[in-house]
N, C-alpha and C. Protein backbone atom coordinates (compact mmCIF):
# COMPACT_ATOMS: atom_id res chain seq x y z
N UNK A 1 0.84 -1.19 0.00
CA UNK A 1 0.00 0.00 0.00
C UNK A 1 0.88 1.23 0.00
N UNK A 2 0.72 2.42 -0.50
CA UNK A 2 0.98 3.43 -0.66
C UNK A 2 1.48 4.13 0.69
N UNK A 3 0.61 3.94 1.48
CA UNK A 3 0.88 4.13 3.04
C UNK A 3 2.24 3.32 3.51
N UNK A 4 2.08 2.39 3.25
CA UNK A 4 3.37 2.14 3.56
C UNK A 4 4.92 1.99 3.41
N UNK A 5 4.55 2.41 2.32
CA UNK A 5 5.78 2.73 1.29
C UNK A 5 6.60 4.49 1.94
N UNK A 6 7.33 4.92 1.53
CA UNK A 6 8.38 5.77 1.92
C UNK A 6 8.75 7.13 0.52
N UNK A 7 8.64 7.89 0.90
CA UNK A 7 9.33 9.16 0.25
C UNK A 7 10.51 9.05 -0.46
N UNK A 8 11.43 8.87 -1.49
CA UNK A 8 12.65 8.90 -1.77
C UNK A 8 13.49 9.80 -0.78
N UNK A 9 14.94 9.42 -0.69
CA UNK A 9 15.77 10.16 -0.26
C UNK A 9 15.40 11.59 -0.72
N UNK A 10 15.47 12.39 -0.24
CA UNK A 10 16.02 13.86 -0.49
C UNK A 10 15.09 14.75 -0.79
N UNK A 11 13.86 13.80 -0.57
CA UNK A 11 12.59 14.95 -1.04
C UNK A 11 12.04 15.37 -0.15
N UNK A 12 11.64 16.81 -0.56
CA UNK A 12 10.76 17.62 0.34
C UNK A 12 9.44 17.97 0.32
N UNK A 13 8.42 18.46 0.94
CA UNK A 13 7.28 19.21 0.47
C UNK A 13 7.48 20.39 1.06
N UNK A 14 7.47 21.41 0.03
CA UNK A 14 7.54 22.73 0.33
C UNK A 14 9.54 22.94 0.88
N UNK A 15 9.20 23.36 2.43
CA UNK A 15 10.65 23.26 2.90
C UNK A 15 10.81 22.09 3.69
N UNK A 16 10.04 21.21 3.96
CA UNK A 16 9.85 20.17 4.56
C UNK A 16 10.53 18.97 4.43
N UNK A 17 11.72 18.72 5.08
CA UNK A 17 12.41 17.41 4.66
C UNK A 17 11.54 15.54 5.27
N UNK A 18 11.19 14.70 3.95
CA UNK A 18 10.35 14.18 4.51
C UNK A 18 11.02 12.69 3.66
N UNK A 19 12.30 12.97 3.03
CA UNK A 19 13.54 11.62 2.87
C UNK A 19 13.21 10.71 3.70
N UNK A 20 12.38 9.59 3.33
CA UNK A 20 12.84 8.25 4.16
C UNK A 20 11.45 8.04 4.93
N UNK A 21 10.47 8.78 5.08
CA UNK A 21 9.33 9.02 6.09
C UNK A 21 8.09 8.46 4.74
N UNK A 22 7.30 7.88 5.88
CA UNK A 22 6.34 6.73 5.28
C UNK A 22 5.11 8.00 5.04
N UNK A 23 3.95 8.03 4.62
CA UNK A 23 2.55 9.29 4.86
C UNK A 23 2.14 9.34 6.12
N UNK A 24 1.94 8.91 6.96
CA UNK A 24 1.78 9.45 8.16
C UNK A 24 2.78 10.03 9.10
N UNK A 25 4.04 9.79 8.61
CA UNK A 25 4.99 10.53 8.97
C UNK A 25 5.05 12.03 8.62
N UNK A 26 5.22 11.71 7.09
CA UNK A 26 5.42 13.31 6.43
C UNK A 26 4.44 13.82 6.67
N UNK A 27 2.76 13.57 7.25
CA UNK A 27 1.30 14.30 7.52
C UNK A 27 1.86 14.99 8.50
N UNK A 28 2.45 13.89 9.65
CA UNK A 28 2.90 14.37 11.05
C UNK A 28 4.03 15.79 10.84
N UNK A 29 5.09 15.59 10.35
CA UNK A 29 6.01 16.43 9.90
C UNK A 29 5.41 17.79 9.01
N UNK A 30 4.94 17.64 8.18
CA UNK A 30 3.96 18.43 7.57
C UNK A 30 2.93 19.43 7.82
N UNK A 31 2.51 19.36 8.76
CA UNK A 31 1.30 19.38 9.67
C UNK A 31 2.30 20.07 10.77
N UNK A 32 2.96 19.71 10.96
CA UNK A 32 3.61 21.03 12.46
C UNK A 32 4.46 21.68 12.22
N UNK A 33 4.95 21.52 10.83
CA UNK A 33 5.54 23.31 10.06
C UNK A 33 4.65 23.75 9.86
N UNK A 34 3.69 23.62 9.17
CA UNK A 34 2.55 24.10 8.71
C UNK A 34 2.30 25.23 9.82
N UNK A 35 1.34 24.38 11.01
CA UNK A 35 0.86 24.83 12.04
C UNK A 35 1.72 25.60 12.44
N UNK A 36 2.92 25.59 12.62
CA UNK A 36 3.71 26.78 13.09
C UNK A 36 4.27 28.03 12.54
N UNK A 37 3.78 27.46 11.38
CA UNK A 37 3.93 28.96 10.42
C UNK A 37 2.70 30.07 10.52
N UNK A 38 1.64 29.08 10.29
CA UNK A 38 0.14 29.56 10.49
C UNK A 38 0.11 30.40 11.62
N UNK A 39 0.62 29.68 12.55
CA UNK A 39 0.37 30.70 14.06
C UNK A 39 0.83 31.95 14.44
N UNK A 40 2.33 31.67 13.27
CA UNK A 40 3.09 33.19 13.40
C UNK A 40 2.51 33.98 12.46
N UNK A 41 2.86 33.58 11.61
CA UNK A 41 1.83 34.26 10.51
C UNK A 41 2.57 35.09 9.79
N UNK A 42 2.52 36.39 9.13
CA UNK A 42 3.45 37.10 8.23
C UNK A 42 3.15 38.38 8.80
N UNK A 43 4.48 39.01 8.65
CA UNK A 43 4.42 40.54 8.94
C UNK A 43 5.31 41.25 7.91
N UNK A 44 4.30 42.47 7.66
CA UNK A 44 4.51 43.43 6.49
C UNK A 44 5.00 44.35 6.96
N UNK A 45 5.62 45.29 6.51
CA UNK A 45 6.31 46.40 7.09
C UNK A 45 6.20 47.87 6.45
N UNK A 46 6.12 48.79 6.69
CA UNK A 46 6.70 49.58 5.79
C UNK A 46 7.65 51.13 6.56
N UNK A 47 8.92 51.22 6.57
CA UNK A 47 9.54 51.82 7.08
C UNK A 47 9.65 51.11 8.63
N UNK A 48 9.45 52.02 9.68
CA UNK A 48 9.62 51.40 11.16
C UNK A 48 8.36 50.94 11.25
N UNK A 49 7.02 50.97 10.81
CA UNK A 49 5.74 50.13 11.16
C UNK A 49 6.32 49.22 10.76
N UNK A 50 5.34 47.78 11.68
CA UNK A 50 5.55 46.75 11.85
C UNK A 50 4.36 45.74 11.84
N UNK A 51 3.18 45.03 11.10
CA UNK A 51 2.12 44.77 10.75
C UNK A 51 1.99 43.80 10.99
N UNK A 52 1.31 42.95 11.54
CA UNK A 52 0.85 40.85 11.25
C UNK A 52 -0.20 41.21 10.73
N UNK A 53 -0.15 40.07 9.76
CA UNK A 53 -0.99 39.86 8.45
C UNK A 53 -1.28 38.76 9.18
N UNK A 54 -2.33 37.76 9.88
CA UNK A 54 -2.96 36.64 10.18
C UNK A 54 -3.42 36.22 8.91
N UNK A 55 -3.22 34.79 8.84
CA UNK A 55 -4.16 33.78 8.01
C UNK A 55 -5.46 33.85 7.97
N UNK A 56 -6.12 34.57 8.99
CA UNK A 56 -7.67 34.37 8.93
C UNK A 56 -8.14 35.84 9.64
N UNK A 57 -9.00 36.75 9.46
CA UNK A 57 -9.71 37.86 9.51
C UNK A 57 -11.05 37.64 10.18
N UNK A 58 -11.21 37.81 11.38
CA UNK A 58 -12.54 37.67 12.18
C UNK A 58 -13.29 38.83 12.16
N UNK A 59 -14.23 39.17 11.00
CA UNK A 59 -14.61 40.42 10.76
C UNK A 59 -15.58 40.64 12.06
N UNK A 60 -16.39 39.44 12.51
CA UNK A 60 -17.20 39.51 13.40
C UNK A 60 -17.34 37.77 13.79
N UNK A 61 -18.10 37.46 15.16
CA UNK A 61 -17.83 36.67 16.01
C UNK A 61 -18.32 34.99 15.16
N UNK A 62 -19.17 35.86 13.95
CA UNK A 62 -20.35 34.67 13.22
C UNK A 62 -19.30 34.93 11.84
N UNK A 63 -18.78 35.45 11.00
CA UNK A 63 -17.97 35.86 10.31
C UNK A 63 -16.50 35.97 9.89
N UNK A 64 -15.89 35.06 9.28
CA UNK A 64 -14.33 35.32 9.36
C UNK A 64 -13.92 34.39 7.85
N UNK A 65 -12.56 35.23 7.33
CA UNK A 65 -12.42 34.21 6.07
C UNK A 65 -10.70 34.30 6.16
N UNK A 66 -10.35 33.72 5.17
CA UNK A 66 -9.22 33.18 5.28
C UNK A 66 -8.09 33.90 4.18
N UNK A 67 -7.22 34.63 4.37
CA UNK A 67 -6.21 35.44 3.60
C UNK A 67 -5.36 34.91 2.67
N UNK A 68 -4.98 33.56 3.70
CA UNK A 68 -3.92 33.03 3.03
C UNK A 68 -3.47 31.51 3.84
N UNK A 69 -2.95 30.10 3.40
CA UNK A 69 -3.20 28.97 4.11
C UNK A 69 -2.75 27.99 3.62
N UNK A 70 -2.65 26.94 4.10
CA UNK A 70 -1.92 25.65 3.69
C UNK A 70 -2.40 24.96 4.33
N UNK A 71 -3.10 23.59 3.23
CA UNK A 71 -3.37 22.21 3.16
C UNK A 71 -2.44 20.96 3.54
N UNK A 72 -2.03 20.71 5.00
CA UNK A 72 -1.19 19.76 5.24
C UNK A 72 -1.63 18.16 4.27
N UNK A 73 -2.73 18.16 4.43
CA UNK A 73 -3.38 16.73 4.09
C UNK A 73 -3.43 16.88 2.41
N UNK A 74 -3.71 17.82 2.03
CA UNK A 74 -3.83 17.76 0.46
C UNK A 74 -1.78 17.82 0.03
N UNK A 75 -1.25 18.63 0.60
CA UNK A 75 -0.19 18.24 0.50
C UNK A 75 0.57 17.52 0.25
N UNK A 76 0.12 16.62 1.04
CA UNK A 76 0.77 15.24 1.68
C UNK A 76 0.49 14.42 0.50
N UNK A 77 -0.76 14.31 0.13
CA UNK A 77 -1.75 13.32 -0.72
C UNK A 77 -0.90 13.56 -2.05
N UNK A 78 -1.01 14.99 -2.48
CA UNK A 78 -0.39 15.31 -3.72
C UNK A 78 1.17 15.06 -3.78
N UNK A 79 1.75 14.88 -2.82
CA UNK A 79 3.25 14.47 -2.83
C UNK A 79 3.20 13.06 -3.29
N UNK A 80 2.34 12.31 -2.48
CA UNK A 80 2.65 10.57 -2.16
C UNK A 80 2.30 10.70 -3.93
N UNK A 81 1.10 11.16 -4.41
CA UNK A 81 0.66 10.32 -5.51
C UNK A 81 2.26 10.48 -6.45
N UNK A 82 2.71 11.39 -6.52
CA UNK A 82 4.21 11.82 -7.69
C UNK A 82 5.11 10.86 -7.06
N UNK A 83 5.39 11.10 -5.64
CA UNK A 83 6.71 10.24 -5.39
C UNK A 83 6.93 9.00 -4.51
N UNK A 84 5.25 8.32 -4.21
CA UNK A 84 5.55 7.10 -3.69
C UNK A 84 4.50 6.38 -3.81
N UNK A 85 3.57 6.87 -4.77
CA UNK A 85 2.46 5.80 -5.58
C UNK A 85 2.66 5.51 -7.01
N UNK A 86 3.90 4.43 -7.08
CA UNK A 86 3.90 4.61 -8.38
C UNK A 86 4.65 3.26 -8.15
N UNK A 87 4.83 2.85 -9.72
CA UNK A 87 5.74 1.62 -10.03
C UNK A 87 6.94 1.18 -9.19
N UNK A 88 7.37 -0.12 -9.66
CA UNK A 88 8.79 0.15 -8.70
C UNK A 88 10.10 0.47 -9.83
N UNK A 89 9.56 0.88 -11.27
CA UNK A 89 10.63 1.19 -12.03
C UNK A 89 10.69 2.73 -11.12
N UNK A 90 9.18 3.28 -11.72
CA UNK A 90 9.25 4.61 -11.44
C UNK A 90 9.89 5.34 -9.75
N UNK A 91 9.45 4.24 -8.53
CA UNK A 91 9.80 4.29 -7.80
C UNK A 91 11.39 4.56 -7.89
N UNK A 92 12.36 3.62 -8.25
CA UNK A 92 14.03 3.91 -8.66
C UNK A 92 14.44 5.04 -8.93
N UNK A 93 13.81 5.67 -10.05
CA UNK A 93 13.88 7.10 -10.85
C UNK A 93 13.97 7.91 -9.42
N UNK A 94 12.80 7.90 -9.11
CA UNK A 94 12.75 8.74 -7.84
C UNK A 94 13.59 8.87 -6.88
N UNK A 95 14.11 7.90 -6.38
CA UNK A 95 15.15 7.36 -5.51
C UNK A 95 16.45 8.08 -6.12
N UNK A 96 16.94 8.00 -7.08
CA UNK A 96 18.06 8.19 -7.92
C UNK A 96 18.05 9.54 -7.76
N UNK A 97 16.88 9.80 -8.47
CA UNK A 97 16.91 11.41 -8.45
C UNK A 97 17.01 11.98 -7.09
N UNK A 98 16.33 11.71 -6.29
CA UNK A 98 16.54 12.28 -4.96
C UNK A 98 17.95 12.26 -4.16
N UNK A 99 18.83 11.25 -4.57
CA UNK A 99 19.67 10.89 -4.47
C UNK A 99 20.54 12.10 -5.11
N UNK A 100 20.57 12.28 -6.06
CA UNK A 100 21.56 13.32 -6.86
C UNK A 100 21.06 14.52 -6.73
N UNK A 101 20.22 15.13 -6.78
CA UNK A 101 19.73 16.20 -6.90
C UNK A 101 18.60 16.55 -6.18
N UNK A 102 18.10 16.01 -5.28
CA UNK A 102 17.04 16.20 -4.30
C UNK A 102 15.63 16.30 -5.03
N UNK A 103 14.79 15.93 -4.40
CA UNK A 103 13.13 15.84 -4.87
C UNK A 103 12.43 17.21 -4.53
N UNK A 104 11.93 17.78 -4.68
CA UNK A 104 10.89 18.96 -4.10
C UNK A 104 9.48 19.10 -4.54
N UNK A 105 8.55 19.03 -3.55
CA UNK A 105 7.09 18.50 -3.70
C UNK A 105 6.17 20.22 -3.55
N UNK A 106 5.48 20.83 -4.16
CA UNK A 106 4.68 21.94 -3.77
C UNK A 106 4.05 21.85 -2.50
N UNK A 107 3.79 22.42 -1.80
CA UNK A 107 2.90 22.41 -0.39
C UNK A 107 1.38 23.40 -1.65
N UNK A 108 0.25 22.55 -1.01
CA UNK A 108 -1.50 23.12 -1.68
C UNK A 108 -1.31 24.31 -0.81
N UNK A 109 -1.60 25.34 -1.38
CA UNK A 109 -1.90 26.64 -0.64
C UNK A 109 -2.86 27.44 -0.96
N UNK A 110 -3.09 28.27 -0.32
CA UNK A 110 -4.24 29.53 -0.81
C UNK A 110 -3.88 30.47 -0.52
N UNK A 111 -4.03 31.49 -1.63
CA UNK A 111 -3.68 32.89 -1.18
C UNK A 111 -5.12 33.77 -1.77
N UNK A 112 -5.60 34.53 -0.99
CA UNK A 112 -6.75 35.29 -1.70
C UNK A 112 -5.93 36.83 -1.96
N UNK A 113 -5.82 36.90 -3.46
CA UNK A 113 -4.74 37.90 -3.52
C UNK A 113 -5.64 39.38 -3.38
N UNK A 114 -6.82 39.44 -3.70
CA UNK A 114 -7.74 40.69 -3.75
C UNK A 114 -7.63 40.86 -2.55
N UNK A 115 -8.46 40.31 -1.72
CA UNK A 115 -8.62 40.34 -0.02
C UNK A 115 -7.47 40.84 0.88
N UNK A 116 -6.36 40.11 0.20
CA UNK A 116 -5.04 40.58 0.52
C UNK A 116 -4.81 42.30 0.14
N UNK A 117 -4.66 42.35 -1.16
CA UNK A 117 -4.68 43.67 -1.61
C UNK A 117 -5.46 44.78 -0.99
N UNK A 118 -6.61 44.22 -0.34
CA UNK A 118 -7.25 45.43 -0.20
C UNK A 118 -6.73 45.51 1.43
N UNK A 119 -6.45 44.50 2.28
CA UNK A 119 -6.40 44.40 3.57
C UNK A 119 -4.70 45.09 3.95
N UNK A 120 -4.11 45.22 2.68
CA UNK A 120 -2.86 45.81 2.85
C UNK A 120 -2.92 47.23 2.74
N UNK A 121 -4.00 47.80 1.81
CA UNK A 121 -3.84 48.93 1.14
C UNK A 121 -4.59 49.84 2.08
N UNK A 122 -5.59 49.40 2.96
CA UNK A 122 -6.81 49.65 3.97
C UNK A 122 -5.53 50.39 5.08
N UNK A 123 -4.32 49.26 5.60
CA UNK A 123 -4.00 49.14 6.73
C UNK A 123 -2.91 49.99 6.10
N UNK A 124 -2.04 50.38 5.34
CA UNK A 124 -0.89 51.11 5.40
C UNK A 124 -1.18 52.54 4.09
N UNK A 125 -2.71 53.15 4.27
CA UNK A 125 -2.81 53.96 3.10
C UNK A 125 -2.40 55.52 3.83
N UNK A 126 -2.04 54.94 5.31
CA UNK A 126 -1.70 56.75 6.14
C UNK A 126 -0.13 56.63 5.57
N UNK A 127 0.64 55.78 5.58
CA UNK A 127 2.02 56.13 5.32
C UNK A 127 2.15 56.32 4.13
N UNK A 128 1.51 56.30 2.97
CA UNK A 128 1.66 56.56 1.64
C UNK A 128 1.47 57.92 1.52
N UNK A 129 2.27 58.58 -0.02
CA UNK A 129 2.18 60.01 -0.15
C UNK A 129 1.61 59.97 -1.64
N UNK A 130 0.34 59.58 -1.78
CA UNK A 130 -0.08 59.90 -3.07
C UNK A 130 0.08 61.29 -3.39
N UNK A 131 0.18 60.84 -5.13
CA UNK A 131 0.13 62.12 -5.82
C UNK A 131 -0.97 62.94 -6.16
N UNK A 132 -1.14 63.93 -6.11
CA UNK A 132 -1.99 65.43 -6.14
C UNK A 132 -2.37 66.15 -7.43
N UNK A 133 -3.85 65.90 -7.85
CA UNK A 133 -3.75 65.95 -9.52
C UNK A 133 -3.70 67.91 -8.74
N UNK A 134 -3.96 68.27 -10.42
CA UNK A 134 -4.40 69.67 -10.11
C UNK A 134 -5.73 70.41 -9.99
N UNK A 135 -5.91 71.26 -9.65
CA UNK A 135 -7.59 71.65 -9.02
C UNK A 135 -7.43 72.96 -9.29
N UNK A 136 -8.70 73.48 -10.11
CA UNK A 136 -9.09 74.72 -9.76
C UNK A 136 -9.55 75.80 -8.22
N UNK A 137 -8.79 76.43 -8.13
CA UNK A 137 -9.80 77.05 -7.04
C UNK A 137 -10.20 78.28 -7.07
N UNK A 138 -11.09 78.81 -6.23
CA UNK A 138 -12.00 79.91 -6.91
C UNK A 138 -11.86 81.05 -5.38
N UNK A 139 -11.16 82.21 -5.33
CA UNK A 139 -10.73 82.75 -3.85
C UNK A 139 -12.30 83.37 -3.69
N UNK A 140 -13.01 83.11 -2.72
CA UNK A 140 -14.22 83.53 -2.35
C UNK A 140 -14.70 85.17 -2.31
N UNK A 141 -13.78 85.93 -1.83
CA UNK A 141 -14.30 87.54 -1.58
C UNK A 141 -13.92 87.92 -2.66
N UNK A 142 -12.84 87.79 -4.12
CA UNK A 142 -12.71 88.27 -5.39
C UNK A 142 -13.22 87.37 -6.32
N UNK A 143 -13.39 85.80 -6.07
CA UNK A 143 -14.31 85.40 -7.76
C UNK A 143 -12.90 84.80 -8.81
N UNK A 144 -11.77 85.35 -7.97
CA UNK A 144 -10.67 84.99 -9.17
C UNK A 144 -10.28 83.41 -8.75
N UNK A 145 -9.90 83.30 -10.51
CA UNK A 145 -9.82 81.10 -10.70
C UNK A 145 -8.65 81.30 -10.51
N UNK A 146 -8.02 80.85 -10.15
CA UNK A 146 -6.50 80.15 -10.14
C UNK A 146 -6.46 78.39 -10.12
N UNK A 147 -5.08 77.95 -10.33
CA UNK A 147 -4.48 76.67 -10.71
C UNK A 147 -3.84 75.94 -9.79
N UNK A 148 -4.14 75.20 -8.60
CA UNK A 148 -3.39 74.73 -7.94
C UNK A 148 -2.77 73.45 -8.56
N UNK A 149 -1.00 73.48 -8.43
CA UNK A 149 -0.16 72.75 -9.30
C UNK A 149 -0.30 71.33 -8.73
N UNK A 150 -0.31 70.60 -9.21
CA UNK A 150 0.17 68.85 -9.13
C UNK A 150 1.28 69.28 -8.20
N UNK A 151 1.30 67.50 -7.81
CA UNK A 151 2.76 67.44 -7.13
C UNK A 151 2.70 65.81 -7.16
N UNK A 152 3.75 65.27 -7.67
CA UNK A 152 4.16 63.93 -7.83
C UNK A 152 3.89 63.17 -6.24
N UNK A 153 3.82 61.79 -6.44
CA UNK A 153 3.97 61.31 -5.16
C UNK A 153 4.82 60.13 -5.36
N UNK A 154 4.20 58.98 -3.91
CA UNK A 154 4.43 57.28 -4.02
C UNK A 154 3.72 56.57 -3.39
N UNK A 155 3.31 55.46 -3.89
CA UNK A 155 2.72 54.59 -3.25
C UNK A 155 3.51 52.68 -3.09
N UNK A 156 3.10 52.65 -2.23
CA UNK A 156 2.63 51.27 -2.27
C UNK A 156 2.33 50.03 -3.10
N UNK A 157 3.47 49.04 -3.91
CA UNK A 157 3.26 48.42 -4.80
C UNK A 157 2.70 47.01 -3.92
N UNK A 158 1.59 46.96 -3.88
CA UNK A 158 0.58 46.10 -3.33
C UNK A 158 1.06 44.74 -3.87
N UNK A 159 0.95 45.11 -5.38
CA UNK A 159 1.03 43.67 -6.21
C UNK A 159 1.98 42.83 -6.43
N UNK A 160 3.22 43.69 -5.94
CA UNK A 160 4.34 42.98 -5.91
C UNK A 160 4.81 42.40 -3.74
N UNK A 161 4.17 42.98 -2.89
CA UNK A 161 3.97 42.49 -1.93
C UNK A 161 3.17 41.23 -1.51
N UNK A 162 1.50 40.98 -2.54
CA UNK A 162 0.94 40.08 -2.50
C UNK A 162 1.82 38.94 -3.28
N UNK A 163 2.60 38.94 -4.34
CA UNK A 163 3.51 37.96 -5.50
C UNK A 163 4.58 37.24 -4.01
N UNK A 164 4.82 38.14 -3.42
CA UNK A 164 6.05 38.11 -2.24
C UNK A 164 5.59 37.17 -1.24
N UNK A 165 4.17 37.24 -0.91
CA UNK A 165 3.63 36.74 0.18
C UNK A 165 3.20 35.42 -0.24
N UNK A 166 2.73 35.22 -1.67
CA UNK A 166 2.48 34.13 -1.89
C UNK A 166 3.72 32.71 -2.13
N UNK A 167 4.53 33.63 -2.53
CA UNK A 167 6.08 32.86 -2.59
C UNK A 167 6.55 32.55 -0.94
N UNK A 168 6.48 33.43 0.12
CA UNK A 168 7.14 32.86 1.36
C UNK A 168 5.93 31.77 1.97
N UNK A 169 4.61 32.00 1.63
CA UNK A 169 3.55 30.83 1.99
C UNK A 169 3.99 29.48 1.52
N UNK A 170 4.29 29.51 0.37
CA UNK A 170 4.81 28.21 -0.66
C UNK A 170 6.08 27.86 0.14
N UNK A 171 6.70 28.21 0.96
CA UNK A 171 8.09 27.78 1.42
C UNK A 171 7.43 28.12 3.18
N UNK A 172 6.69 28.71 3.51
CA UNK A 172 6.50 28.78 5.32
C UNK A 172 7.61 29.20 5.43
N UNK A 173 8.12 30.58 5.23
CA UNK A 173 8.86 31.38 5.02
C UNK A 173 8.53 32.94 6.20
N UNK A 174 8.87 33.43 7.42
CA UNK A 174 8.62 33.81 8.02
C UNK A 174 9.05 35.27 8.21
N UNK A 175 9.86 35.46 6.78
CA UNK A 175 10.76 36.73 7.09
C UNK A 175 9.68 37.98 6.94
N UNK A 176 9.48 38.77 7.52
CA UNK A 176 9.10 40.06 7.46
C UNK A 176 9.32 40.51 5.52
N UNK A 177 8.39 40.67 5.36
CA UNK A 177 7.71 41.69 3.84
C UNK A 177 8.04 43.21 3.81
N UNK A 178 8.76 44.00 3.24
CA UNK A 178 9.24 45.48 3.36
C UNK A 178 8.34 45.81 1.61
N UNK A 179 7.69 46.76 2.35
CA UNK A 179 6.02 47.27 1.37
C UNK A 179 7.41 48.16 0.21
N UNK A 180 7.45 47.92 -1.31
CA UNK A 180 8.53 48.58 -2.05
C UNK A 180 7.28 50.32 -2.63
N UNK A 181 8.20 51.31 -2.12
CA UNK A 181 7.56 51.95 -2.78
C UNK A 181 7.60 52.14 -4.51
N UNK A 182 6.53 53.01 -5.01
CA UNK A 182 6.72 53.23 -6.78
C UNK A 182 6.08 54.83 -6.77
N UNK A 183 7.06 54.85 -7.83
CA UNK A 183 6.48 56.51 -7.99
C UNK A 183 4.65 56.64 -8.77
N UNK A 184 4.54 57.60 -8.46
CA UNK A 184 2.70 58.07 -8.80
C UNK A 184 2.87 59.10 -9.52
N UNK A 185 2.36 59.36 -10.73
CA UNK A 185 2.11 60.29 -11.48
C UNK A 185 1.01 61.05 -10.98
N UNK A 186 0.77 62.23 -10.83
CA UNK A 186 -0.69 62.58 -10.90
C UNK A 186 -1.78 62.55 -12.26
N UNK A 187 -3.16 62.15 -11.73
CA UNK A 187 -3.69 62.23 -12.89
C UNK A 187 -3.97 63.19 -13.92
N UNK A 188 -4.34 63.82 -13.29
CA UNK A 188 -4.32 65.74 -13.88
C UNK A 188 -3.26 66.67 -13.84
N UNK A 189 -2.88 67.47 -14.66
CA UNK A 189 -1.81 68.52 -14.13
C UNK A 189 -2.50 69.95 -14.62
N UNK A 190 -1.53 71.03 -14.24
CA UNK A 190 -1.91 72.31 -14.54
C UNK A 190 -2.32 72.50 -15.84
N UNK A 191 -1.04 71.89 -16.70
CA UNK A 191 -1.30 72.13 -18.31
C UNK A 191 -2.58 71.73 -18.78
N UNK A 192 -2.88 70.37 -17.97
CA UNK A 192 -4.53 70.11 -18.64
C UNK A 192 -5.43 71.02 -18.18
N UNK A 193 -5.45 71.33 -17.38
CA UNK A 193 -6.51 72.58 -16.94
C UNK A 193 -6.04 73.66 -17.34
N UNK A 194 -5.53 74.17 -17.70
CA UNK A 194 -5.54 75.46 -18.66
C UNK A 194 -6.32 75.77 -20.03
N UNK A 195 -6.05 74.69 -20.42
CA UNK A 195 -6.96 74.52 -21.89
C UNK A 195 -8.02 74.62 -21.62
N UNK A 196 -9.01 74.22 -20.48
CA UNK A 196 -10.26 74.76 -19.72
C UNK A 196 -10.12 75.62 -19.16
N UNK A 197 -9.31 76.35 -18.85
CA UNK A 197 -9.64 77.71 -17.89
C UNK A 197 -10.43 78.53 -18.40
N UNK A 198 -10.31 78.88 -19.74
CA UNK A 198 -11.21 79.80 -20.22
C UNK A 198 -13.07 79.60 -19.83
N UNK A 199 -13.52 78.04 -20.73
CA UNK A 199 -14.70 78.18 -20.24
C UNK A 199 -15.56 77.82 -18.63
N UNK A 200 -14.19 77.76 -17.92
CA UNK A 200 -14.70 77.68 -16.32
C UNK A 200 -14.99 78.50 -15.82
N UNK A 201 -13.78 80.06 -16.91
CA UNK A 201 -14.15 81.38 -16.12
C UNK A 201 -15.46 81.66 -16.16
N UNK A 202 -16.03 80.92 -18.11
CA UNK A 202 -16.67 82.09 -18.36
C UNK A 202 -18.30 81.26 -17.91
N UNK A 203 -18.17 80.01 -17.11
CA UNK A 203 -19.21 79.69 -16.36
C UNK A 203 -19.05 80.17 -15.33
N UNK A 204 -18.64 80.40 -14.55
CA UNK A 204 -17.84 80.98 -13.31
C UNK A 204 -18.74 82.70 -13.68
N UNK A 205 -18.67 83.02 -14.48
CA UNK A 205 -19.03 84.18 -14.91
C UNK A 205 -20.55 84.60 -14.83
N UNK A 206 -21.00 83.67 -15.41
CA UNK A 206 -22.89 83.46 -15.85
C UNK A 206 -23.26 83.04 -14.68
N UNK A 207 -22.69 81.95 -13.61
CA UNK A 207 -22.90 81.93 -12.16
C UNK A 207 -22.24 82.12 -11.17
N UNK A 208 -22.01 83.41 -10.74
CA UNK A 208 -21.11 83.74 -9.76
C UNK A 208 -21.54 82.98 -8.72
N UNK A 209 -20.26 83.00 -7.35
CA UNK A 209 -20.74 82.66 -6.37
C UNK A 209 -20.81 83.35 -5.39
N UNK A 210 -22.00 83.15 -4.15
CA UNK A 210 -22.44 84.29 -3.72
C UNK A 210 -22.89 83.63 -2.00
């Protein structure tokens, strides 16, 4: 039986060395990296803030979903079937190979990358310096328009933090995440509003404000 059969030398699941260990071994082994990654969980950073990102979000007491996670048992299952449910030619191969060059098995994971995205962008949008399109403004006691200028900013590359997070999940990888900033264009600038200034005045004009 499959169960009783053994892992080749040198293979892993995920970072998990599980060489020589029968499936209820590597479940056992499997199963308490897992769990101990889960518990710590991941922390994001950006500058001196310091963030835990939990696996699971208890929005309320009846309510809670899951960020990001790992399947010890599907794991496990999906390892045995590649590297110890199989022939006993194929079995050799395996052996050999593990032997020379080591085996490496995926750990099943989940990452909800939206949920993520937004739960990052929610929690670190005070330290960001977005950029500032440009705006008309109108000085109240004279009526006169003027142009307040753009000003470049940075934000927060979310998408390359969620790519990051999903890669240290795949390995139960515990190192702290540093949020990379990217520059922000503004959407609007002065020059585009100039080409309208004229007919803003000359609504501005037909309805003063009063």
């Amino acid at each position: 039986a499959a169960y009783a059969q053994r892992f080749p030398p040198g293979a892993r699941i995920g970072p998990v060395a599980v060489g020589g260990l029968n499936y209820l071994q590597a479940l056992e082994a499997v199963g308490q990296a897992t769990d101990a990654f889960l518990a710590d969980g991941l922390t994001v950073t950006a500058g001196d803030r310091r963030v835990p990102v939990r696996p699971t979000v208890s929005a309320s007491e009846e309510f809670a979903y899951d960020l990001y996670g790992v399947d010890p048992t599907a794991s496990v299952d999906q390892a045995a079937e590649r590297a110890i449910s199989q022939g006993l030619a194929a079995r050799l191969v395996r052996t050999t190979q593990g032997l020379l060059i080591g085996w490496r098995l995926p750990l099943v994971q989940t990452v909800a990358e939206d949920a993520l995205t937004v739960t990052l962008s929610e929690t670190f949008a005070e330290d960001e310096n977005r950029a500032q399109s440009a705006v008309f403004s109108v000085t109240a006691s004279s009526g006169a328009l003027t142009i307040k200028d753009e000003q470049a900013g940075e934000r927060f590359d979310y998408a390359d933090a969620v790519a990051r997070m999903r890669q240290q999940v795949s390995q139960l990888d515990r190192t702290p995440i540093e949020l990379r900033r990217v520059s922000e264009q503004p959407a609007v600038t002065a020059a585009d509003l100039r080409g309208l200034e004229p007919s803003v005045k000359a609504a501005l004009d037909r309805t003063p404000l009063t």
